[in-house]
Protein backbone atom coordinates (compact mmCIF):
# COMPACT_ATOMS: atom_id res chain seq x y z
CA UNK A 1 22.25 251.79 81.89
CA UNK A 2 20.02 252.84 84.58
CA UNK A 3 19.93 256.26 86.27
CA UNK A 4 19.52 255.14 89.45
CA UNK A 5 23.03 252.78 88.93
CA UNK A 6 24.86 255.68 87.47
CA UNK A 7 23.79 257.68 90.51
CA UNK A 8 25.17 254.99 93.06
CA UNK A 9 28.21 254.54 91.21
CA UNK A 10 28.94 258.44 91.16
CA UNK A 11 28.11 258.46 94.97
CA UNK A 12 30.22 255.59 95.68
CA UNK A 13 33.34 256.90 93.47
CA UNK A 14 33.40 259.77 95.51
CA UNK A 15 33.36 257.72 98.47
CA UNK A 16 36.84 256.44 97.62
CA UNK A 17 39.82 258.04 99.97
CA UNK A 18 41.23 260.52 97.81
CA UNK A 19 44.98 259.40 98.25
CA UNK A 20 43.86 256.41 96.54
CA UNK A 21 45.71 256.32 92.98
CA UNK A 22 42.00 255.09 91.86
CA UNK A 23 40.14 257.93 93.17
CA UNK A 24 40.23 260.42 90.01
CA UNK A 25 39.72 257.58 87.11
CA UNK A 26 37.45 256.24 89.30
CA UNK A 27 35.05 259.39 89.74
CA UNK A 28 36.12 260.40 85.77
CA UNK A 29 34.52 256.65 84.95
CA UNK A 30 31.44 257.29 87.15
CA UNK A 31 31.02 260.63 85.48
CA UNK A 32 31.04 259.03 82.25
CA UNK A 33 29.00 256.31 83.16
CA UNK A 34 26.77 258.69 84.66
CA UNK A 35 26.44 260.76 82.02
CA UNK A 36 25.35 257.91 79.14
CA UNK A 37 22.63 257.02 81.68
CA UNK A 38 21.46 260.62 81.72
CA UNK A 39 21.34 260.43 77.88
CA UNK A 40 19.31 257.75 78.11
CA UNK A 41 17.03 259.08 80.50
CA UNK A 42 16.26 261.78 78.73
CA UNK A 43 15.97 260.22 76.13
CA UNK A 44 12.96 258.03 77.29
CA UNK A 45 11.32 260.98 78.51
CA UNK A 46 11.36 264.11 76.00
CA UNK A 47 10.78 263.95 72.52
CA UNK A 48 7.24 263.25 70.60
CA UNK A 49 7.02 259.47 72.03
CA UNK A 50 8.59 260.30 75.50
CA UNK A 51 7.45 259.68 78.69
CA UNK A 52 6.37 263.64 78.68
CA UNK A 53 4.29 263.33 75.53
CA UNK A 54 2.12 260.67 77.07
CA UNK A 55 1.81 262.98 80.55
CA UNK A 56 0.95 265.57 78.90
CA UNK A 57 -1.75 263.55 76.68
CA UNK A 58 -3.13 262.09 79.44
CA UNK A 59 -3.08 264.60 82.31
CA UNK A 60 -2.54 268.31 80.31
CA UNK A 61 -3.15 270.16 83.23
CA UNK A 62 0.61 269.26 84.10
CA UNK A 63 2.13 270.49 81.36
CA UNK A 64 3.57 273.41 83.16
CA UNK A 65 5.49 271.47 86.09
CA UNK A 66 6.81 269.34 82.64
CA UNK A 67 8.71 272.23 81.76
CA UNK A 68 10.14 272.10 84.89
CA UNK A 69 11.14 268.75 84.48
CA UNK A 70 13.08 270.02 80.93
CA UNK A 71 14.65 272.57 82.92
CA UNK A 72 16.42 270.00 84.92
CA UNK A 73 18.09 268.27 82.44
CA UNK A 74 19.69 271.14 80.82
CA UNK A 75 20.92 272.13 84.52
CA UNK A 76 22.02 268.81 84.92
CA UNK A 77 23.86 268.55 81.43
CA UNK A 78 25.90 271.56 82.32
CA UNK A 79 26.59 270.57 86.32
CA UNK A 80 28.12 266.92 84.31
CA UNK A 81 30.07 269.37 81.89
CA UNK A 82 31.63 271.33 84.53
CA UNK A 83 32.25 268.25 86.70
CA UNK A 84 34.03 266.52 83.78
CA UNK A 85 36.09 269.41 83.01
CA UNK A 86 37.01 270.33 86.54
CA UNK A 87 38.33 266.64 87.05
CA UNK A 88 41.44 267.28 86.45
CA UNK A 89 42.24 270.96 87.51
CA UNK A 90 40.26 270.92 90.87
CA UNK A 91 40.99 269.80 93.75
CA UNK A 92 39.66 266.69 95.49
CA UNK A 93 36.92 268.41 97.94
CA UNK A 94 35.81 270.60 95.24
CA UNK A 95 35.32 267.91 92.90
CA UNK A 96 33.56 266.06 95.82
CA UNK A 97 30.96 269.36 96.96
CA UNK A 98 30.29 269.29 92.93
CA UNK A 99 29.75 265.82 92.37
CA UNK A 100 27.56 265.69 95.74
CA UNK A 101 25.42 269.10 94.34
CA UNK A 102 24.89 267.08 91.29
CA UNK A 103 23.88 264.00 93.03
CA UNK A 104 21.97 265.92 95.07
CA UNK A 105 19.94 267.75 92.04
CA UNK A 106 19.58 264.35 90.33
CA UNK A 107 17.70 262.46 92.41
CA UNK A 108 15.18 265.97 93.85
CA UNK A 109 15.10 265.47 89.74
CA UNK A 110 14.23 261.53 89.95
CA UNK A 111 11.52 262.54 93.28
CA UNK A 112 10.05 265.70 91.07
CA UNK A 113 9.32 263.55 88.04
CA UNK A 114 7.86 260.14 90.66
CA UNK A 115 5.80 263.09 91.97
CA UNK A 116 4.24 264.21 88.72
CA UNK A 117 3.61 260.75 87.58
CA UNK A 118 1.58 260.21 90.62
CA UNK A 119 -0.43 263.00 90.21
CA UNK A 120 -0.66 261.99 86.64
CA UNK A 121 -2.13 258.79 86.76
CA UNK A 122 -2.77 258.18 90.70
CA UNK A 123 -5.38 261.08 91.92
CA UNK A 124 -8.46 261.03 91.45
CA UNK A 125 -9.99 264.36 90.20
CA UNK A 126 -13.40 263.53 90.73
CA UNK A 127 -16.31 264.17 88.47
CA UNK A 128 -16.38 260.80 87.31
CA UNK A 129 -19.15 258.55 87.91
């Protein structure tokens, strides 16, 4: 599952009017959904033959704003853990400013890491000839 896809679903499950009998399985399903393609994600990009190994290989003056990177995922592990568990002791709008925060810090997330990889692999330092 894609990150971007789980993002769009979450987005759009929120969407739903909330006096739709749909609404809360709806969002729980996104969140779900959501959260497998956040496993995956990270998956692909921590570890010894992640995405952040090779970065960090190739351009180790980034390491630093990696960590960074890290730090998001734990934040955004926990912001899925409280959504999930508020889901069905919240109410609707503050299940909706949650989900939104999270969507919100997921794709800054998805922008921080496009940015690094550009500056990993698309500027030119210099000093080559």
């Amino acid at each position: 599952m894609e990150l971007v896809g789980g993002i769009q679903r979450m987005e759009h499950a929120i969407q739903t009017p909330v006096w739709d009998p749909a609404w809360r399985p709806g969002v729980s399903r996104a969140v779900a959904q959501l959260r497998a393609a956040f496993a995956e994600h990270v998956d692909r990009t921590e570890g010894p033959s992640g995405l952040y190994a090779g970065v960090v290989g190739d351009a180790p003056r980034l390491a630093r704003y990696l960590s960074v990177l890290v730090d998001d995922h734990e934040t955004v592990r926990s912001a899925l853990d409280e959504l999930e568990g508020r889901l069905d002791s919240c109410d609707h709008e503050e299940v909706r400013c949650e989900a939104t925060q999270l969507i919100r810090a997921m794709w800054e997330h998805r922008q921080r890491g496009a940015d690094l990889l550009y500056e990993a692999y698309e500027t030119d330092l210099g000093g080559e000839t």
